[in-house]
PDB file of N, CA and C in Angstrom:
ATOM      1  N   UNK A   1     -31.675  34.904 254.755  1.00  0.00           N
ATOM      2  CA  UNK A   1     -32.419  34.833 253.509  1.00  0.00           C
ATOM      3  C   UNK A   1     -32.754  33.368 253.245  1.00  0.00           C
ATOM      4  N   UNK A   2     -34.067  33.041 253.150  1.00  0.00           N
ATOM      5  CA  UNK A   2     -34.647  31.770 252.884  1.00  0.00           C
ATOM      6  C   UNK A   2     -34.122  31.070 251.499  1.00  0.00           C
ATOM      7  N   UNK A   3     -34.480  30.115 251.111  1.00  0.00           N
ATOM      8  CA  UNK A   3     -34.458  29.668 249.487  1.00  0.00           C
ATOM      9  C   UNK A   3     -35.125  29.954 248.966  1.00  0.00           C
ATOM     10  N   UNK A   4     -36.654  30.585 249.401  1.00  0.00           N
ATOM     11  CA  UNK A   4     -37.444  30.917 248.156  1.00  0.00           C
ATOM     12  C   UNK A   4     -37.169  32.454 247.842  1.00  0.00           C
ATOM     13  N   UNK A   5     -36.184  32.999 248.925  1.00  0.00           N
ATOM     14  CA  UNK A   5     -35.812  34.580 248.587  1.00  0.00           C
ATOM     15  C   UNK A   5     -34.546  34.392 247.236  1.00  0.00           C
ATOM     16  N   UNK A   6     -33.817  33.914 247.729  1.00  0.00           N
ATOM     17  CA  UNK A   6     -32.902  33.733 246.755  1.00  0.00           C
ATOM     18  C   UNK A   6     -32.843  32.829 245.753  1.00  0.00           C
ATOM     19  N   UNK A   7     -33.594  31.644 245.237  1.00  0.00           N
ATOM     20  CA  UNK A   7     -34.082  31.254 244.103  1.00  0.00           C
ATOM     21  C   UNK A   7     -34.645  32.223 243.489  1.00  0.00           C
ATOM     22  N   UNK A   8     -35.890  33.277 243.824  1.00  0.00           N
ATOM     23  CA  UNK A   8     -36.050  34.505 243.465  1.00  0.00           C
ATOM     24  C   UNK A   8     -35.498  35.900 243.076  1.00  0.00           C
ATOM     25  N   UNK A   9     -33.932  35.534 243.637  1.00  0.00           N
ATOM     26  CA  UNK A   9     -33.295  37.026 243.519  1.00  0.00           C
ATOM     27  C   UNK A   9     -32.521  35.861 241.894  1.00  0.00           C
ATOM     28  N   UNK A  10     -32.642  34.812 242.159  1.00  0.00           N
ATOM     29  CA  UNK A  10     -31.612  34.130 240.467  1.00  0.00           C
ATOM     30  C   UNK A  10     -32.916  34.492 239.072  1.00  0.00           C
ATOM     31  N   UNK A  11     -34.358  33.688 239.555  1.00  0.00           N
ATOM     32  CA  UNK A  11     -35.135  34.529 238.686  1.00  0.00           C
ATOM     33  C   UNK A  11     -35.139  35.886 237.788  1.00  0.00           C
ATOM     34  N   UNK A  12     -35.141  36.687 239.032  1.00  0.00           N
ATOM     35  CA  UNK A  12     -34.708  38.237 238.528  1.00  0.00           C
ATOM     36  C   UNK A  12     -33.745  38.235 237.590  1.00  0.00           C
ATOM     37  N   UNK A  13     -32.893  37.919 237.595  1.00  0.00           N
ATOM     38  CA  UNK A  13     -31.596  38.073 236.699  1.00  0.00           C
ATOM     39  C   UNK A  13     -31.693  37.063 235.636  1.00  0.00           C
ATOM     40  N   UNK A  14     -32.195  36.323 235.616  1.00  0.00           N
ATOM     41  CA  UNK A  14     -32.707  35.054 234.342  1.00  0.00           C
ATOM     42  C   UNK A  14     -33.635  35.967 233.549  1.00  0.00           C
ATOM     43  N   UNK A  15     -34.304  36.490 234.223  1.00  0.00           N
ATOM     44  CA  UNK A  15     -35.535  37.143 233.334  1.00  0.00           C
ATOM     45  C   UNK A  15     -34.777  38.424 232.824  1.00  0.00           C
ATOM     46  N   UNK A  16     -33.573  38.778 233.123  1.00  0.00           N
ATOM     47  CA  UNK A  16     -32.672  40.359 232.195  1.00  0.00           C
ATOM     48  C   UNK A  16     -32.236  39.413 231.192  1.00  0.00           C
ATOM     49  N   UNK A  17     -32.071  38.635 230.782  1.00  0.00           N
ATOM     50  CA  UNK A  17     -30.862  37.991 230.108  1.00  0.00           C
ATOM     51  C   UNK A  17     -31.319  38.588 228.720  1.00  0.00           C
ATOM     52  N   UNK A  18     -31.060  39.088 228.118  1.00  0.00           N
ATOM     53  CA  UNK A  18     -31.200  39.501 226.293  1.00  0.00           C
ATOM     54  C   UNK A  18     -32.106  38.425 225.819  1.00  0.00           C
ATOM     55  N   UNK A  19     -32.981  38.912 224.852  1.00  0.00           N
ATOM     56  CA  UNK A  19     -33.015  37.416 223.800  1.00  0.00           C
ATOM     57  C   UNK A  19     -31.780  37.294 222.665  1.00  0.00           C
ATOM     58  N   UNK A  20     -31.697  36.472 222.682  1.00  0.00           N
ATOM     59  CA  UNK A  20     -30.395  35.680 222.026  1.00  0.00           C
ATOM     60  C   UNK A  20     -29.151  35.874 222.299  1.00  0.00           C
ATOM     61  N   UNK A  21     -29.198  35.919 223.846  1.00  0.00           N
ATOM     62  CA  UNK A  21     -27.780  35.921 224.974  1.00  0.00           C
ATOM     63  C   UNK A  21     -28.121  34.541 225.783  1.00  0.00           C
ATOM     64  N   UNK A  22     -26.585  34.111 226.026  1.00  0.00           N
ATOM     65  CA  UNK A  22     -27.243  33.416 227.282  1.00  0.00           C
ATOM     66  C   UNK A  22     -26.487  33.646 228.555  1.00  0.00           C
ATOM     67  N   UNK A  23     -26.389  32.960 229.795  1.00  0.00           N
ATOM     68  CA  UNK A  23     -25.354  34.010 231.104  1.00  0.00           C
ATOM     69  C   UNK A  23     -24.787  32.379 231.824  1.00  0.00           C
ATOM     70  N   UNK A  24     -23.355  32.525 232.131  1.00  0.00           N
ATOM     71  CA  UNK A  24     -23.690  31.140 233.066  1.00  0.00           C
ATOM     72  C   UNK A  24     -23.911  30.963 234.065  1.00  0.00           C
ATOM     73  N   UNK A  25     -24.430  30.251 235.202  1.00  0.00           N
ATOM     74  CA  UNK A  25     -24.269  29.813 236.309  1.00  0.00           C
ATOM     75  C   UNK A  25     -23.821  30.905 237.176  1.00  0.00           C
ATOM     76  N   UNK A  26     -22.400  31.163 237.054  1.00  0.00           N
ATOM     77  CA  UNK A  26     -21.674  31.884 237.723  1.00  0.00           C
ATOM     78  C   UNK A  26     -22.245  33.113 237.519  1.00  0.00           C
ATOM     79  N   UNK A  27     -22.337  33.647 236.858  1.00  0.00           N
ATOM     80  CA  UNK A  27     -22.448  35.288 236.028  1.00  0.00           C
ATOM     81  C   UNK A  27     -24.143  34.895 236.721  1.00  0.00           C
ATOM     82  N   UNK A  28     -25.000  34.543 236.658  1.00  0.00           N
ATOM     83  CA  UNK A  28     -26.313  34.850 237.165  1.00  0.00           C
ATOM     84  C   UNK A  28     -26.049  34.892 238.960  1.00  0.00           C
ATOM     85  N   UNK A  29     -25.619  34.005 239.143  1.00  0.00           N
ATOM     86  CA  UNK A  29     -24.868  33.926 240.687  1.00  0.00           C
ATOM     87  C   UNK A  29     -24.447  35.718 241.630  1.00  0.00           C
ATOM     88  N   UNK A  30     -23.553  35.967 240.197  1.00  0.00           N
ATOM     89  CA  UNK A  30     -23.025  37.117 240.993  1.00  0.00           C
ATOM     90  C   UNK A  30     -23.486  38.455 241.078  1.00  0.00           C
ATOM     91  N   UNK A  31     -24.009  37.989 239.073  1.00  0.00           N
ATOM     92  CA  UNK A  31     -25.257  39.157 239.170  1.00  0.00           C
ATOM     93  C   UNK A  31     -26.403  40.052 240.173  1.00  0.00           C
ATOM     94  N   UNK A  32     -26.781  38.076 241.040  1.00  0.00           N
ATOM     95  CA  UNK A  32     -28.108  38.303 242.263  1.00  0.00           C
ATOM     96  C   UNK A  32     -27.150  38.865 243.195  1.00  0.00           C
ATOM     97  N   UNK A  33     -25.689  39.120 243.080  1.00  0.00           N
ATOM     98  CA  UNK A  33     -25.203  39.621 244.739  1.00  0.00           C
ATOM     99  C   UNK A  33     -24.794  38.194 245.580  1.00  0.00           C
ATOM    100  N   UNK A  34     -24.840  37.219 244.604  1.00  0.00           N
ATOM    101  CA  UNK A  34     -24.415  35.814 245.833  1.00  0.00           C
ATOM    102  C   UNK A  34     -23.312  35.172 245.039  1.00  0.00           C
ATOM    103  N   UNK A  35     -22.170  35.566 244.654  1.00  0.00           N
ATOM    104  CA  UNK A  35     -20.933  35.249 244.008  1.00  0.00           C
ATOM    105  C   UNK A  35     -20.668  33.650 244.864  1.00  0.00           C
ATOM    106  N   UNK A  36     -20.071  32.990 243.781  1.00  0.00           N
ATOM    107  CA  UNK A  36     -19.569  31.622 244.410  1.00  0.00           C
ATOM    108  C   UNK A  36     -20.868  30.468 244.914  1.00  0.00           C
ATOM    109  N   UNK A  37     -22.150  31.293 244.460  1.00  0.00           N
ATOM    110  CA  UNK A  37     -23.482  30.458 244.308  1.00  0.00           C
ATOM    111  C   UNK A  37     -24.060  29.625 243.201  1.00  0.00           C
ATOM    112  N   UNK A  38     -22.984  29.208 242.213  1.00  0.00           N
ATOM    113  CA  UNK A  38     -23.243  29.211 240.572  1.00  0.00           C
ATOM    114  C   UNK A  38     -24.058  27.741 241.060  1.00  0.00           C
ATOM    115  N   UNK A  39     -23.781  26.516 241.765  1.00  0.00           N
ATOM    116  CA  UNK A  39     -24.538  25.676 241.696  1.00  0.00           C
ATOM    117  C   UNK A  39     -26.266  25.396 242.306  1.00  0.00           C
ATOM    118  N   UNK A  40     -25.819  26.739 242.889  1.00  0.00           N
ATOM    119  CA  UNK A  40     -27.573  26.779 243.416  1.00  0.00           C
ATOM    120  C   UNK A  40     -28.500  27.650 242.721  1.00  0.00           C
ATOM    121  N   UNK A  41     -28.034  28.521 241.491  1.00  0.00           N
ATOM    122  CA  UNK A  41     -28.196  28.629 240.573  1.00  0.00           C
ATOM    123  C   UNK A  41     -29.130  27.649 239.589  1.00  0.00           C
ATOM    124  N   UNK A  42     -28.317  26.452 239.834  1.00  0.00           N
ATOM    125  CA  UNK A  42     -28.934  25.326 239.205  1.00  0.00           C
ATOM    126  C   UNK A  42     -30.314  24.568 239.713  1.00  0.00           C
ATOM    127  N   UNK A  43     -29.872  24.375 241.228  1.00  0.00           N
ATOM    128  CA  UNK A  43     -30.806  23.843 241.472  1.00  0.00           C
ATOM    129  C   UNK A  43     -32.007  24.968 241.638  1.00  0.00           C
ATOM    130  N   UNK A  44     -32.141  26.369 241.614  1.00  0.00           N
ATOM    131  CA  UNK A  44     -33.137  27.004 241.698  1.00  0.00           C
ATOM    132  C   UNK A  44     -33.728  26.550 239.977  1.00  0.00           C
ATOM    133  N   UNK A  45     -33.174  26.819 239.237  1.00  0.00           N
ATOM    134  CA  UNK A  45     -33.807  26.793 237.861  1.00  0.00           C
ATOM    135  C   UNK A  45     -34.619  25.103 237.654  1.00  0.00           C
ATOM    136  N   UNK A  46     -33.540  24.077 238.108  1.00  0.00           N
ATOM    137  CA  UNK A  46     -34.192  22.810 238.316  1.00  0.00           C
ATOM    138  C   UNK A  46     -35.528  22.808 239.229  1.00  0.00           C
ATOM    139  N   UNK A  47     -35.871  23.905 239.681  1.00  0.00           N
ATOM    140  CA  UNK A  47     -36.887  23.551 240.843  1.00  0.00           C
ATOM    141  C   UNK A  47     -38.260  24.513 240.307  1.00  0.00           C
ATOM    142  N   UNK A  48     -38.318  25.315 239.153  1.00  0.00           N
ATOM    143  CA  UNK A  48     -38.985  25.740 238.353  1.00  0.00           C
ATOM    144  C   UNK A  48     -40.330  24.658 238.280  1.00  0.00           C
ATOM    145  N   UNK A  49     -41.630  25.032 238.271  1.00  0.00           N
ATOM    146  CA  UNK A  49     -42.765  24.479 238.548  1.00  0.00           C
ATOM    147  C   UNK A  49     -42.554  23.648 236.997  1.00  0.00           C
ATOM    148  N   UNK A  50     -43.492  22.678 236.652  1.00  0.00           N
ATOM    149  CA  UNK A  50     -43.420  22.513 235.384  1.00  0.00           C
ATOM    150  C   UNK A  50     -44.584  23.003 234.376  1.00  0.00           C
ATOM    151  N   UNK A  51     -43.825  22.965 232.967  1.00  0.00           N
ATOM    152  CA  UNK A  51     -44.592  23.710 232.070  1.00  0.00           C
ATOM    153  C   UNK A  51     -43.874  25.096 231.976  1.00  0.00           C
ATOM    154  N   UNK A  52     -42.766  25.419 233.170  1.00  0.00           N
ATOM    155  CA  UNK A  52     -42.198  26.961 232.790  1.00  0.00           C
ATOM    156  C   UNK A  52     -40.502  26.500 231.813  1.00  0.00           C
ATOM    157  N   UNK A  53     -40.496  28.008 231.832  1.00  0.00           N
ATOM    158  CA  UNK A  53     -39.192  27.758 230.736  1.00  0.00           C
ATOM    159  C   UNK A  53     -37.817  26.977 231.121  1.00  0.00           C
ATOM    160  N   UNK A  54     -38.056  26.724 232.316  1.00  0.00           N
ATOM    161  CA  UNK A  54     -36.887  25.269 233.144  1.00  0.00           C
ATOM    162  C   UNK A  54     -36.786  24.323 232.521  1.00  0.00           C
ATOM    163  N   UNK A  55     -37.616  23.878 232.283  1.00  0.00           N
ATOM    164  CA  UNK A  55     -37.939  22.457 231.341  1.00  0.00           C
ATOM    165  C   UNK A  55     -36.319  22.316 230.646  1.00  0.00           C
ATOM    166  N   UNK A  56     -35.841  21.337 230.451  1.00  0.00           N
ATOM    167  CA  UNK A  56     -34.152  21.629 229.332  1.00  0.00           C
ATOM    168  C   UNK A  56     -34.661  21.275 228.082  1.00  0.00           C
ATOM    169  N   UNK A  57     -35.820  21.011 227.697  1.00  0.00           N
ATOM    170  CA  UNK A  57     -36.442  20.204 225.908  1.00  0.00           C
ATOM    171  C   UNK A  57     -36.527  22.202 225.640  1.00  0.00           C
ATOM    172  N   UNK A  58     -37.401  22.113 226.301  1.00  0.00           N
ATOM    173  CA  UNK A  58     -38.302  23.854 226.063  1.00  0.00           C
ATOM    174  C   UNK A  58     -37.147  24.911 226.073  1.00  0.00           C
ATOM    175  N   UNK A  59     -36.357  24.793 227.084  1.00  0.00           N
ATOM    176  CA  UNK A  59     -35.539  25.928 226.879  1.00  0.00           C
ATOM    177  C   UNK A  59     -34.480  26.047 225.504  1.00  0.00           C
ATOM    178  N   UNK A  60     -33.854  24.453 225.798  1.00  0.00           N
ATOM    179  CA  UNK A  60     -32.947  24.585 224.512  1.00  0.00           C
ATOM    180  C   UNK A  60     -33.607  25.222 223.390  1.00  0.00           C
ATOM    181  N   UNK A  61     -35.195  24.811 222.822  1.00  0.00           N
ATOM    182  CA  UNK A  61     -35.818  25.279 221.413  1.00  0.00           C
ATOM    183  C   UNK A  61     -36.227  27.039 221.661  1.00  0.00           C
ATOM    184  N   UNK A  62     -36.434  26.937 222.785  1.00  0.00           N
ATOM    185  CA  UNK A  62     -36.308  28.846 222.948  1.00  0.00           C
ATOM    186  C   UNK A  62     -35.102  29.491 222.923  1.00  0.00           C
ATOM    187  N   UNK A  63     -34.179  28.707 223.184  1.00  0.00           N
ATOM    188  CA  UNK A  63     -32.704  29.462 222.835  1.00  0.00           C
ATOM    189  C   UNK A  63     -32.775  29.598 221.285  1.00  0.00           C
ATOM    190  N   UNK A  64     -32.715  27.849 220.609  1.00  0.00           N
ATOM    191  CA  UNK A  64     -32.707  28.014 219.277  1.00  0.00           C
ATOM    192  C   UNK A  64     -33.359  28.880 218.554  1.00  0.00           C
ATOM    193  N   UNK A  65     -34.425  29.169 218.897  1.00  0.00           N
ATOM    194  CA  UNK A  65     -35.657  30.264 218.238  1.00  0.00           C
ATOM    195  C   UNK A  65     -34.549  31.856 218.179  1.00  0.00           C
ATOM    196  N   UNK A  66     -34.403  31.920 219.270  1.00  0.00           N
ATOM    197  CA  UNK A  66     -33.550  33.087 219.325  1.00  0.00           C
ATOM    198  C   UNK A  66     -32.129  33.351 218.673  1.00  0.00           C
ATOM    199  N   UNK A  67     -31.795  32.203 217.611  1.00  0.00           N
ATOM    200  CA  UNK A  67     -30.550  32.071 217.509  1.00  0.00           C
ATOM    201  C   UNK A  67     -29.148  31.511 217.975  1.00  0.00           C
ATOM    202  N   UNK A  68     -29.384  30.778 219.177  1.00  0.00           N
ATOM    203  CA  UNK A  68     -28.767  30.283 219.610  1.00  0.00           C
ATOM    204  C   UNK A  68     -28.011  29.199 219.475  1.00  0.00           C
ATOM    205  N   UNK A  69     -27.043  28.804 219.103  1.00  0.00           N
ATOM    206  CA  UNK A  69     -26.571  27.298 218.383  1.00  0.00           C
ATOM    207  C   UNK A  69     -25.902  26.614 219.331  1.00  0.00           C
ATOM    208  N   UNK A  70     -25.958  25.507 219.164  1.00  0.00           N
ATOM    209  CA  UNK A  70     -25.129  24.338 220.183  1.00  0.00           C
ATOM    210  C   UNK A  70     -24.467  23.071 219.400  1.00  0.00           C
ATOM    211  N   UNK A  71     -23.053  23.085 219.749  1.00  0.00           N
ATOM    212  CA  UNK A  71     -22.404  22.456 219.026  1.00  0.00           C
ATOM    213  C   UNK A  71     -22.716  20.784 219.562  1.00  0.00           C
ATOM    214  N   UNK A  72     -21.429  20.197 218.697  1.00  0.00           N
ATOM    215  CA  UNK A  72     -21.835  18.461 218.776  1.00  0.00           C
ATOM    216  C   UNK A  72     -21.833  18.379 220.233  1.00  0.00           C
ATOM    217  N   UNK A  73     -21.115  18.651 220.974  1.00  0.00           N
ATOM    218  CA  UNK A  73     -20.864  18.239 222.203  1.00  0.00           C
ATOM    219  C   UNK A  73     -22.413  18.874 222.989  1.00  0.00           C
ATOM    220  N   UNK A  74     -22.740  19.850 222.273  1.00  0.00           N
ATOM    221  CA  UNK A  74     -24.340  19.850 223.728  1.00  0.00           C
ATOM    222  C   UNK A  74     -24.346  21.443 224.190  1.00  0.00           C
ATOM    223  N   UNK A  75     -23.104  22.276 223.432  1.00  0.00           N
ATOM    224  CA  UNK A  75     -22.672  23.519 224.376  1.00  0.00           C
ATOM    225  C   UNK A  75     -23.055  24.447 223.818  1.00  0.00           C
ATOM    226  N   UNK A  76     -22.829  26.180 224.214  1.00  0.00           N
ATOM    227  CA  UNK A  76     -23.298  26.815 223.369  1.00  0.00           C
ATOM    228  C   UNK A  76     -21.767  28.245 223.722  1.00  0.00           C
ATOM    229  N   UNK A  77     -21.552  28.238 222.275  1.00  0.00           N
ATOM    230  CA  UNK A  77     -20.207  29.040 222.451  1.00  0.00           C
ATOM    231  C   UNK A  77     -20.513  30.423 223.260  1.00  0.00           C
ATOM    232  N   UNK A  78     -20.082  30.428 224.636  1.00  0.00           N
ATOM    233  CA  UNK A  78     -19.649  31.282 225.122  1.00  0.00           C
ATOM    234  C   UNK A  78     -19.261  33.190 224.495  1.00  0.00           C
ATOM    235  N   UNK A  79     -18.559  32.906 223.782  1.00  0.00           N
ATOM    236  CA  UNK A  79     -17.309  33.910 223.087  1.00  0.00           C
ATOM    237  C   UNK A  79     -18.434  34.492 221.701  1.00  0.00           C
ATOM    238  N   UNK A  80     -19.241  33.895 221.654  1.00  0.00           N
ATOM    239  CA  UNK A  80     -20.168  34.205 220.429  1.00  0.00           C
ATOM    240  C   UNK A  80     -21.801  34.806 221.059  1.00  0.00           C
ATOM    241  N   UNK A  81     -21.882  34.086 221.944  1.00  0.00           N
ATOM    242  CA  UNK A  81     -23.576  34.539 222.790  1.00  0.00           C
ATOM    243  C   UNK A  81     -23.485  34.865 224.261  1.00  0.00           C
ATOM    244  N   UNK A  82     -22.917  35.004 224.883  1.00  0.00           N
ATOM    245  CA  UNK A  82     -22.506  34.926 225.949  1.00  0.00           C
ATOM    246  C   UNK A  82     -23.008  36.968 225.924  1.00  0.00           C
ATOM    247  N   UNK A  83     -24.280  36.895 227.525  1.00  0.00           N
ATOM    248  CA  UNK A  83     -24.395  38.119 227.810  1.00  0.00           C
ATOM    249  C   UNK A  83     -22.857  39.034 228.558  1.00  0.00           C
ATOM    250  N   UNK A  84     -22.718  39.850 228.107  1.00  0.00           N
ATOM    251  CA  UNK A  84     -21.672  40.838 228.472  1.00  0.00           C
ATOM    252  C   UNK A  84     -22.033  41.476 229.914  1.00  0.00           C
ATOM    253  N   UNK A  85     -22.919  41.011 230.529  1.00  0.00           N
ATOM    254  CA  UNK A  85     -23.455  42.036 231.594  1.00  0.00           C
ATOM    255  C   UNK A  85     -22.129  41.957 232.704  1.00  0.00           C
ATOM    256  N   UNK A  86     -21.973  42.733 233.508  1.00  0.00           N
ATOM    257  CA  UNK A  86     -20.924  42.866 234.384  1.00  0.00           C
ATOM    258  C   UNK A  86     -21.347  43.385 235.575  1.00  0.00           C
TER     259      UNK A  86
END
């Protein structure tokens, strides 16, 4: 499986996420079927063309739109928004 297959299979599962859920790293990772992939995870979303919802200015205010809060430190409570998917 290439990188543009599986940057694509993390897509897929970015695009289930609820509005006003969010999933981490890991949990999108294992979701696509590639457990223990949480950092390439990252770099697929970092590699998002620009102008899409990758951007970190754009996404954070689309989280916020949705309800999403982030404390002083930058984070966003887990235990409160955090998708349940399994």
């Amino acid at each position: 499986m290439g990188r543009a297959d599986t940057y694509q299979r993390f897509y897929r599962v970015v695009r289930r996420i609820p509005r006003g859920r969010v999933a981490t790293y890991g949990q999108v990772a294992r979701l696509a079927g590639l457990a223990g992939h949480a950092r390439q995870v990252g770099y697929a979303l970092h590699a998002l063309p620009d102008g899409s919802d990758g951007w970190e200015g754009l996404q954070r205010s689309l989280l916020e739109a949705e309800g999403i809060c982030f404390d002083d430190r930058q984070r966003v409570a887990l235990s409160r928004f955090a998708w349940r998917k399994h």
